[in-house]
Protein backbone atom coordinates (compact mmCIF):
# COMPACT_ATOMS: atom_id res chain seq x y z
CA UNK A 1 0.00 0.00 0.00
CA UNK A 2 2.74 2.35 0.37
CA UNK A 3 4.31 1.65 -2.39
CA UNK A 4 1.44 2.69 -4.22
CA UNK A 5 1.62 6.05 -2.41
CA UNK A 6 5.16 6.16 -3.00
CA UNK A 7 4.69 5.91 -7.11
CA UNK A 8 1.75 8.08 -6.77
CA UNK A 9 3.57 10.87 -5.33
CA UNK A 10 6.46 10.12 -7.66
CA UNK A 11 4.12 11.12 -10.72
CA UNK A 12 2.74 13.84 -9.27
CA UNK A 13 6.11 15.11 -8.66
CA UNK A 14 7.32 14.22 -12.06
CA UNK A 15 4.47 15.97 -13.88
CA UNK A 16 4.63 18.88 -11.63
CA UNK A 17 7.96 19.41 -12.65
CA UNK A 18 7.63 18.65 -16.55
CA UNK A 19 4.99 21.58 -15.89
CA UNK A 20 6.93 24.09 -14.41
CA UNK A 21 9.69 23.12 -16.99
CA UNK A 22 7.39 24.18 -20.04
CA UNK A 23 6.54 27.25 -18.52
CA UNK A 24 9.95 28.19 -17.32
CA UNK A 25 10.62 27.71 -21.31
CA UNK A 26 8.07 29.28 -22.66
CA UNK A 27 8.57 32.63 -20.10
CA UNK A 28 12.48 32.42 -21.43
CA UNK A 29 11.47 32.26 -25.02
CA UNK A 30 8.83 35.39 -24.56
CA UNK A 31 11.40 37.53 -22.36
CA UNK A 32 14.12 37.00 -25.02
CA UNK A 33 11.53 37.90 -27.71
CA UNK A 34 10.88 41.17 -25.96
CA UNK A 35 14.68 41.99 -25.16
CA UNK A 36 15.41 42.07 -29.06
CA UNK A 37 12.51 44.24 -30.21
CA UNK A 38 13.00 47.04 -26.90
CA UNK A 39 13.94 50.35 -28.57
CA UNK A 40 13.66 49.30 -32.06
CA UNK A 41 10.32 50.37 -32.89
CA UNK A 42 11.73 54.35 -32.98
CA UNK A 43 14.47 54.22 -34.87
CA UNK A 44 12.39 53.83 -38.23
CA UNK A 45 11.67 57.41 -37.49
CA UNK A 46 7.80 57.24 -37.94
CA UNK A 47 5.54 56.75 -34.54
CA UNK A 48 3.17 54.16 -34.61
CA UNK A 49 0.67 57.24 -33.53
CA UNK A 50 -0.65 58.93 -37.13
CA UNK A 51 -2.68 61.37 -35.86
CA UNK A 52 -3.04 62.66 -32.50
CA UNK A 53 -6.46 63.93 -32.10
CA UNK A 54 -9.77 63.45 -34.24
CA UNK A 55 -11.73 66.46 -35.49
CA UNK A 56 -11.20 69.07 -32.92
CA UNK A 57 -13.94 71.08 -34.99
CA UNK A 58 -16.99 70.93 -32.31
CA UNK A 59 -16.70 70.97 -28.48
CA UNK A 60 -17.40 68.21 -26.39
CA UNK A 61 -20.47 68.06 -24.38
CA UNK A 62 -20.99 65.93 -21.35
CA UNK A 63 -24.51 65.46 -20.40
CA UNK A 64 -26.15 64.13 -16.98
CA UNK A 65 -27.51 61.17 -17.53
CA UNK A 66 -31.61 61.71 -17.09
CA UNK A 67 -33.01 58.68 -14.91
């Protein structure tokens, strides 16, 4: 019977770690991605912004809402 516990345990363990192993890959993989395209998206010399505001023609009006 404690054997059983013993390999139960084990598996847990195992799968556990084959877990943790994935997503310590997976979290290298995505920080490395994001150290090689820091700072790059400026030096193109265009902003990814086109225009800063819409048509600034009419005020804004803010109403209470009735109700």
């Amino acid at each position: 019977m404690s054997t059983d516990d013993d390999s139960t345990a084990q598996e847990a363990t195992g799968a556990s770690d084959e877990t943790k192993r994935k997503f310590r890959e997976a979290l290298d993989k995505k920080n490395n991605q994001a150290k090689k395209a820091s700072g790059e998206a400026h030096l193109d010399g265009h902003s990814a912004v086109t225009h800063t505001h819409g048509n600034a023609d009419t005020r804004q009006e803010f109403r209470r809402k009735s109700g």
